[in-house]
C-alpha atoms as a PDB file:
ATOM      1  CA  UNK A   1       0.000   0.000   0.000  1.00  0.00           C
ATOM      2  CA  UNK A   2       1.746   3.387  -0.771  1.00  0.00           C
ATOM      3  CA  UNK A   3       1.875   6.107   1.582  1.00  0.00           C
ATOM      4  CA  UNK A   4      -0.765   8.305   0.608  1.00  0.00           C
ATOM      5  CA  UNK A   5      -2.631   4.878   0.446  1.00  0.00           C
ATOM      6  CA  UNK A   6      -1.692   4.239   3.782  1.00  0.00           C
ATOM      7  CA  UNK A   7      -2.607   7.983   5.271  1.00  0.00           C
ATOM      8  CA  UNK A   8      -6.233   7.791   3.352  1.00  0.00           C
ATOM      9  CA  UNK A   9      -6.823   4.939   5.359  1.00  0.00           C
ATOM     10  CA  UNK A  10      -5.512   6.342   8.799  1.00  0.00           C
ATOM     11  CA  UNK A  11      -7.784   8.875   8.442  1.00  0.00           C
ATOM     12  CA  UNK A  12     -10.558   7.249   6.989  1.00  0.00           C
ATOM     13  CA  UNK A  13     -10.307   4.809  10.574  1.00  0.00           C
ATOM     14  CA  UNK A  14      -9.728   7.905  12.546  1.00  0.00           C
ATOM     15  CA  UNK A  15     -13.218   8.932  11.032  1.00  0.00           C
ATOM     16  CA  UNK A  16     -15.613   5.786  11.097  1.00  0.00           C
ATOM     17  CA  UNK A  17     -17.433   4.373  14.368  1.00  0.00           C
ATOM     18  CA  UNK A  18     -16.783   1.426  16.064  1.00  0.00           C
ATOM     19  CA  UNK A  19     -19.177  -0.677  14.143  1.00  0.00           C
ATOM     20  CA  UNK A  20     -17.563   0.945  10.938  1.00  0.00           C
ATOM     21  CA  UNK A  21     -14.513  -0.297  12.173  1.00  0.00           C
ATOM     22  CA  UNK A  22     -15.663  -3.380  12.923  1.00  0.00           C
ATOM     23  CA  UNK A  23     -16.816  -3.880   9.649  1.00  0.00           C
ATOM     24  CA  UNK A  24     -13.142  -2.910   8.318  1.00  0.00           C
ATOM     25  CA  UNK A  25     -11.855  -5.348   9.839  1.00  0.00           C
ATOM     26  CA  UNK A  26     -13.990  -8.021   8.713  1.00  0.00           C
ATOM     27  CA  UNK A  27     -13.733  -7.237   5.244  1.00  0.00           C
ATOM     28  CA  UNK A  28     -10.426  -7.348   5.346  1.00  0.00           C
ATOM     29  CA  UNK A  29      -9.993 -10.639   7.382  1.00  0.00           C
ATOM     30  CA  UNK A  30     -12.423 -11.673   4.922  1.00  0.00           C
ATOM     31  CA  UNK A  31     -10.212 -11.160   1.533  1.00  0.00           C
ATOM     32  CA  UNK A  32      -7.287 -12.410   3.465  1.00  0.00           C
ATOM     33  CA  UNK A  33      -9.182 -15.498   3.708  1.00  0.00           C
ATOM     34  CA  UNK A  34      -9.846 -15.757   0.327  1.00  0.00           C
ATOM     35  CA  UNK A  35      -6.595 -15.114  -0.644  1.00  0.00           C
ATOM     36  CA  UNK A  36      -5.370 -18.095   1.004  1.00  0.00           C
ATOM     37  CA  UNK A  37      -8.097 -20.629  -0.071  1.00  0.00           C
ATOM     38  CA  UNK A  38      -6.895 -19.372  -3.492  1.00  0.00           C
ATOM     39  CA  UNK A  39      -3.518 -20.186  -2.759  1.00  0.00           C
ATOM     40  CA  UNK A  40      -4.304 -23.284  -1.308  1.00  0.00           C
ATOM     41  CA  UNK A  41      -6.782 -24.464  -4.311  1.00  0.00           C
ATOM     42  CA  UNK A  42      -3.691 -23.284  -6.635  1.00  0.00           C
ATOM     43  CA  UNK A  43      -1.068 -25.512  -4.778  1.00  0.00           C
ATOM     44  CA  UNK A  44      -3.588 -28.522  -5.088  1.00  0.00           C
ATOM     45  CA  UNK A  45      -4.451 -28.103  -8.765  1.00  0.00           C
ATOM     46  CA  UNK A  46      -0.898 -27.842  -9.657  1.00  0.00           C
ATOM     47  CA  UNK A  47      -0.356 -30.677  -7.471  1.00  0.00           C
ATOM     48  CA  UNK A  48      -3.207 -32.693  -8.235  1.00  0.00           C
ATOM     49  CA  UNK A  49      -1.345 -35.693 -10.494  1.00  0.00           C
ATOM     50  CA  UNK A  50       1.527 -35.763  -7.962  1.00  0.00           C
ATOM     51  CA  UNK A  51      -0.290 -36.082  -4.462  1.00  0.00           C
ATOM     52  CA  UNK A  52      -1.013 -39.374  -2.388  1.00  0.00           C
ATOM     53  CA  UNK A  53      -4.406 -39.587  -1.141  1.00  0.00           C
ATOM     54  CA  UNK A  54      -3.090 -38.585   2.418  1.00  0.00           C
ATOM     55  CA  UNK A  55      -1.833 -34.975   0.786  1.00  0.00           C
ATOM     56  CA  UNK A  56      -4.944 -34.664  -1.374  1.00  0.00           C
ATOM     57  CA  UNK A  57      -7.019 -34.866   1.724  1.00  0.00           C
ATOM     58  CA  UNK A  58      -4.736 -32.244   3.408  1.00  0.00           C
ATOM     59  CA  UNK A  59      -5.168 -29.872   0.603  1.00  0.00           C
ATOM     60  CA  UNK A  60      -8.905 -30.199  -0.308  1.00  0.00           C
ATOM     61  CA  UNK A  61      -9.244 -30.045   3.876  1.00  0.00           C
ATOM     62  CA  UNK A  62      -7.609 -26.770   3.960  1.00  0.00           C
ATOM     63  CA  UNK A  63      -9.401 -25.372   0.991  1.00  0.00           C
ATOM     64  CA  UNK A  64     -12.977 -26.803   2.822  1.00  0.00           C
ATOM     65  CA  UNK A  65     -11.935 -25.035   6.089  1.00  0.00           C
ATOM     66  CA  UNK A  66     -11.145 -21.967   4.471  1.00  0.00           C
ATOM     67  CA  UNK A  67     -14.329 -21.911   2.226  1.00  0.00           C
ATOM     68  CA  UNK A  68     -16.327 -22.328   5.645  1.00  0.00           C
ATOM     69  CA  UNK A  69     -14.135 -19.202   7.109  1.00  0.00           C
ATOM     70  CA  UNK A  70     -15.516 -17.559   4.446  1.00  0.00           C
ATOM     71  CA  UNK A  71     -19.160 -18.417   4.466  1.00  0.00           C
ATOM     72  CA  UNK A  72     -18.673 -17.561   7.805  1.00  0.00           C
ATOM     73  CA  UNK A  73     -17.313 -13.948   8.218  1.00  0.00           C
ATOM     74  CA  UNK A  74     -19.480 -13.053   5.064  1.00  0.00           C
ATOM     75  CA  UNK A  75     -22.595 -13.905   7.403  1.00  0.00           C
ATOM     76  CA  UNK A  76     -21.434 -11.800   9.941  1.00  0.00           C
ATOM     77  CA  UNK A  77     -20.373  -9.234   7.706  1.00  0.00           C
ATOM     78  CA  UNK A  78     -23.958  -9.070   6.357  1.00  0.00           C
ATOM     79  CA  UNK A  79     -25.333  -9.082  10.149  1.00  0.00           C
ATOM     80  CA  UNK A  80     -23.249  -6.485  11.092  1.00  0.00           C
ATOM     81  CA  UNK A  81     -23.785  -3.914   7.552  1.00  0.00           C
ATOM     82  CA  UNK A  82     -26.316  -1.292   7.630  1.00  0.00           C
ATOM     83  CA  UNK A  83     -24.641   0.061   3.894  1.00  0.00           C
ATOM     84  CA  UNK A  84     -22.611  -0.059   1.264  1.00  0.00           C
ATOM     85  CA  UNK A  85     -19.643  -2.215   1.570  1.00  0.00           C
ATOM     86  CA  UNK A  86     -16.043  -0.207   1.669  1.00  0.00           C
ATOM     87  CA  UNK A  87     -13.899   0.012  -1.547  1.00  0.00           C
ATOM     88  CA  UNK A  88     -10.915  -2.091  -0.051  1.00  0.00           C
ATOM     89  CA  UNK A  89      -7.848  -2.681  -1.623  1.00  0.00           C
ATOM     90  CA  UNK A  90      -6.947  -5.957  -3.583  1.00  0.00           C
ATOM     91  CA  UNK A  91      -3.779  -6.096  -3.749  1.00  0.00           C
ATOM     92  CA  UNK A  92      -1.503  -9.696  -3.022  1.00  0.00           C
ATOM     93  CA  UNK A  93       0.209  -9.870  -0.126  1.00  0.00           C
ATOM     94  CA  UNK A  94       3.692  -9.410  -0.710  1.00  0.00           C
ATOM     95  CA  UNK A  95       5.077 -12.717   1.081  1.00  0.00           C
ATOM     96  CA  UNK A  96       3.534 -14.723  -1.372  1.00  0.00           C
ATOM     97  CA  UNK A  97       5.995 -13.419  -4.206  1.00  0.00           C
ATOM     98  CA  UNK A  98       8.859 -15.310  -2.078  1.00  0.00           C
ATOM     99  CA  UNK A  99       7.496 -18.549  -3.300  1.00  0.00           C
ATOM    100  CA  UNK A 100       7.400 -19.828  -7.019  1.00  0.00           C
ATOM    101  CA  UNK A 101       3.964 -18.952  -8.600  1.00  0.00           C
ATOM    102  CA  UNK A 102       4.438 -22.101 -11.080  1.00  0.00           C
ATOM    103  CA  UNK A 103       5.981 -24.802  -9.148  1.00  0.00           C
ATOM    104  CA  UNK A 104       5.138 -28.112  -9.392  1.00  0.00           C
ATOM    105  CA  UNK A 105       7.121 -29.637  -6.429  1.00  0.00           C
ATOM    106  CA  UNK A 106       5.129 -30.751  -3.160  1.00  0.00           C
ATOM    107  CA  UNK A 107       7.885 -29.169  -0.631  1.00  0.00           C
ATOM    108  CA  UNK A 108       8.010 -25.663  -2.726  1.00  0.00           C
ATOM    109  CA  UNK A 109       4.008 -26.365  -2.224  1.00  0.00           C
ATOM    110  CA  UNK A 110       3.890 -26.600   1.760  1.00  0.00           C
ATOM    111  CA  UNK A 111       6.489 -23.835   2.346  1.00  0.00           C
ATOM    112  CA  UNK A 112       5.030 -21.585   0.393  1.00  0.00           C
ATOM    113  CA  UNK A 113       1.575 -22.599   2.154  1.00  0.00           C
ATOM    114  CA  UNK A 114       3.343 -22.787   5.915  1.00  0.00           C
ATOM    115  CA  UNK A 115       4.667 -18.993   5.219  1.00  0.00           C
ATOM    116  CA  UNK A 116       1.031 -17.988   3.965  1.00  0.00           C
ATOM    117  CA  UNK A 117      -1.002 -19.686   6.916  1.00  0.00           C
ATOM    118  CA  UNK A 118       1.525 -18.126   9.412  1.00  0.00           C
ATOM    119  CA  UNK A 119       0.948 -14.415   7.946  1.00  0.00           C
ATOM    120  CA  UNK A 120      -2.685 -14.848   7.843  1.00  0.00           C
ATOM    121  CA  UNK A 121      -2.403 -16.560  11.417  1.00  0.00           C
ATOM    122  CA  UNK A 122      -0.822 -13.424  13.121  1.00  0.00           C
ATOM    123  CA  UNK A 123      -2.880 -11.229  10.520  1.00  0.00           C
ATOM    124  CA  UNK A 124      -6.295 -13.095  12.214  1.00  0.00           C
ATOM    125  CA  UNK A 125      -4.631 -12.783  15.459  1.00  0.00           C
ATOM    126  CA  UNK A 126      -4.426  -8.779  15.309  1.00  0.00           C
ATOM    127  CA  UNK A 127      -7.810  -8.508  13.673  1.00  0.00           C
ATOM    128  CA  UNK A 128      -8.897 -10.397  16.782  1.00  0.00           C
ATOM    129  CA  UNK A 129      -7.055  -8.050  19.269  1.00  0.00           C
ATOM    130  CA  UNK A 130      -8.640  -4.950  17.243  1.00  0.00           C
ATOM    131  CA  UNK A 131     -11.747  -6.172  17.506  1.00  0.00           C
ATOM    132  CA  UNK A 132     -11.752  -7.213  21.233  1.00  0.00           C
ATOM    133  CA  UNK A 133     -10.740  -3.912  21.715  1.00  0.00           C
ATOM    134  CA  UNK A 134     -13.954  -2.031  19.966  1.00  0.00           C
ATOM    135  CA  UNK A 135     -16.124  -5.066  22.269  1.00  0.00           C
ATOM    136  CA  UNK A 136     -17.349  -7.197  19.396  1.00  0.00           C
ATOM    137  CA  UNK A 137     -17.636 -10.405  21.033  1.00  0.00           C
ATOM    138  CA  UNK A 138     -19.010 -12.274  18.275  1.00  0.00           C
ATOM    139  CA  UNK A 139     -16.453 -11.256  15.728  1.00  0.00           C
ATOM    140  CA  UNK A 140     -13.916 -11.922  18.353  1.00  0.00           C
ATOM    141  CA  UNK A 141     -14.709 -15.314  19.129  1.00  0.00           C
ATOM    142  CA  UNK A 142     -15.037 -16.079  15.599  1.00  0.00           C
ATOM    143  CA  UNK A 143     -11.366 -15.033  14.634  1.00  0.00           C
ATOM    144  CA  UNK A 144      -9.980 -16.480  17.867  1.00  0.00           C
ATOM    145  CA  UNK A 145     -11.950 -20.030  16.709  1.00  0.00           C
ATOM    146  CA  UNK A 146     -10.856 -19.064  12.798  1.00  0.00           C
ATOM    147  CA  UNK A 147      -7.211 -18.574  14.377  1.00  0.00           C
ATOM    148  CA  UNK A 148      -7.513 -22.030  16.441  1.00  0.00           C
ATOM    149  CA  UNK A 149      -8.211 -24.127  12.944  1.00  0.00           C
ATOM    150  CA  UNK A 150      -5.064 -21.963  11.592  1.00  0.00           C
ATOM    151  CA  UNK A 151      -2.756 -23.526  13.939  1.00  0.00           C
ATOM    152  CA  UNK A 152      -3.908 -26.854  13.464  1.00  0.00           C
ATOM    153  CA  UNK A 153      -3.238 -26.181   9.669  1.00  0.00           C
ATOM    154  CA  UNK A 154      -0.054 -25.111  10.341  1.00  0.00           C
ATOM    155  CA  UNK A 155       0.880 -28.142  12.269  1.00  0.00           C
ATOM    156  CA  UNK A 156      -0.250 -30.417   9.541  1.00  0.00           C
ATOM    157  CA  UNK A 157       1.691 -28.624   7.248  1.00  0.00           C
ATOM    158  CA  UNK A 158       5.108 -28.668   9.575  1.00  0.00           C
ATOM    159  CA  UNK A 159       4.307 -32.601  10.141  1.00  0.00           C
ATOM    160  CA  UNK A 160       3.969 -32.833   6.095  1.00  0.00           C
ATOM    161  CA  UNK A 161       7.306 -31.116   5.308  1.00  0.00           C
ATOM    162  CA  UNK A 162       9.115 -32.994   8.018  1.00  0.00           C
ATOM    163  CA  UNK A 163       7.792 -36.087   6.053  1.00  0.00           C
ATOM    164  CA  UNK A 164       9.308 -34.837   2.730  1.00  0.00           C
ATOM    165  CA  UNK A 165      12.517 -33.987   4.186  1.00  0.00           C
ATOM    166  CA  UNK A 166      12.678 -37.521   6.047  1.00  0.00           C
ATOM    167  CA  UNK A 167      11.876 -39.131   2.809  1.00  0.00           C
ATOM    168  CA  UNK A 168       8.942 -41.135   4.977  1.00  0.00           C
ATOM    169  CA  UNK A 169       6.091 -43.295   3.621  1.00  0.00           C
ATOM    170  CA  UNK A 170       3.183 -41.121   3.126  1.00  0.00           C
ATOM    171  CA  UNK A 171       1.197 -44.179   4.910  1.00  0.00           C
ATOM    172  CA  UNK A 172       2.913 -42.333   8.011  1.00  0.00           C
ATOM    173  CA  UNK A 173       1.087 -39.144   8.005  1.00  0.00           C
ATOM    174  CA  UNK A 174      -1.677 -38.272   9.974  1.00  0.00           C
ATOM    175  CA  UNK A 175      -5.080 -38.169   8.067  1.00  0.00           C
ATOM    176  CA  UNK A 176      -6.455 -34.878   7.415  1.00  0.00           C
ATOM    177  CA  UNK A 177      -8.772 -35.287  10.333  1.00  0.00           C
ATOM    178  CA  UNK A 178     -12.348 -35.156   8.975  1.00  0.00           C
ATOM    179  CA  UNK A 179     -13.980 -33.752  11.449  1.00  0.00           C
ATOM    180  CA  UNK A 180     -15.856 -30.514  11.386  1.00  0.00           C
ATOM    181  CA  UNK A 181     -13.944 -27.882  13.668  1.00  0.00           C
ATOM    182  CA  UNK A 182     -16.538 -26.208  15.368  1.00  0.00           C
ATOM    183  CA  UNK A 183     -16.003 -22.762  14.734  1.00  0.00           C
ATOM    184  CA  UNK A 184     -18.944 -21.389  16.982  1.00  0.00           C
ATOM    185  CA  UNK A 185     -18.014 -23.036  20.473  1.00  0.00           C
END
């Protein structure tokens, strides 16, 4: 985001009511979230002839859980809106151009993944803090629940690469669990 970017939207915060900024926040959790399932449907599609059936079930789990994160903030998004939404700004996130956009190799895959579900971990983890902070409850325990799944991802991920670098039988692995995190406890 440039600077004069950056200062529009300073003031614009400075400006807008706590429900405004709650709604901010959202919206941008919200395309962060999309981002990421993106990334994630990208890695499995360019994956797709290469992956065992344990790391297809990783990848389509991710992608599900993320979809559902998104179902979900858009619903409270649209509980929360009285207008318009904001014009936000749609712009990649720059870590992502650390990573080959092309690759076809499973470790290039999971880093690239691990470093994008780690940014969007602390990213959910200040959107939680901001919005604990203006007393939205709801939204909070949503992100903190969102941010919960996040770290489970990430762990799956870690276990994954350690796999990969250990050369170990996919049979090995832990399952994708199937359940349904409950997002709403």
């Amino acid at each position: 985001m440039s600077k004069s970017q950056n200062m529009l939207t300073l003031s614009s915060w400075a400006e807008a009511s706590e429900g405004e900024r709650t709604v901010l926040i959202l919206e941008k959790q919200l395309m962060r979230t999309i981002e990421l399932h993106w990334h994630v449907e990208q890695a499995r599609i360019r994956l797709n002839g290469e992956l065992t059936t344990k790391t297809h079930s990783l990848f389509v789990g991710m992608a599900s859980e993320l979809h559902s994160f998104t179902e979900m903030i858009r619903k409270r998004l649209e509980s929360l809106k009285t207008r318009e939404p904001h014009i936000m700004n749609a712009d990649a996130s720059l870590h992502w151009r650390l990573f080959p956009a092309d690759s076809a190799d499973l470790r290039e895959q999971l880093e690239s993944l691990l470093c994008g579900f780690a940014h969007y971990g602390r990213q959910t983890s200040e959107a939680n803090t901001s919005l604990q902070g203006l007393g939205d409850t709801e939204s909070s325990q949503l992100l903190g629940a969102i941010f919960n799944a996040v770290e489970r991802s990430l762990w799956f991920i870690e276990i994954y690469l350690e796999g990969l670098a250990l050369n170990a039988d996919s049979s090995r692995l832990p399952d994708w669990s199937g359940h349904y995190v409950n997002l709403r406890k």
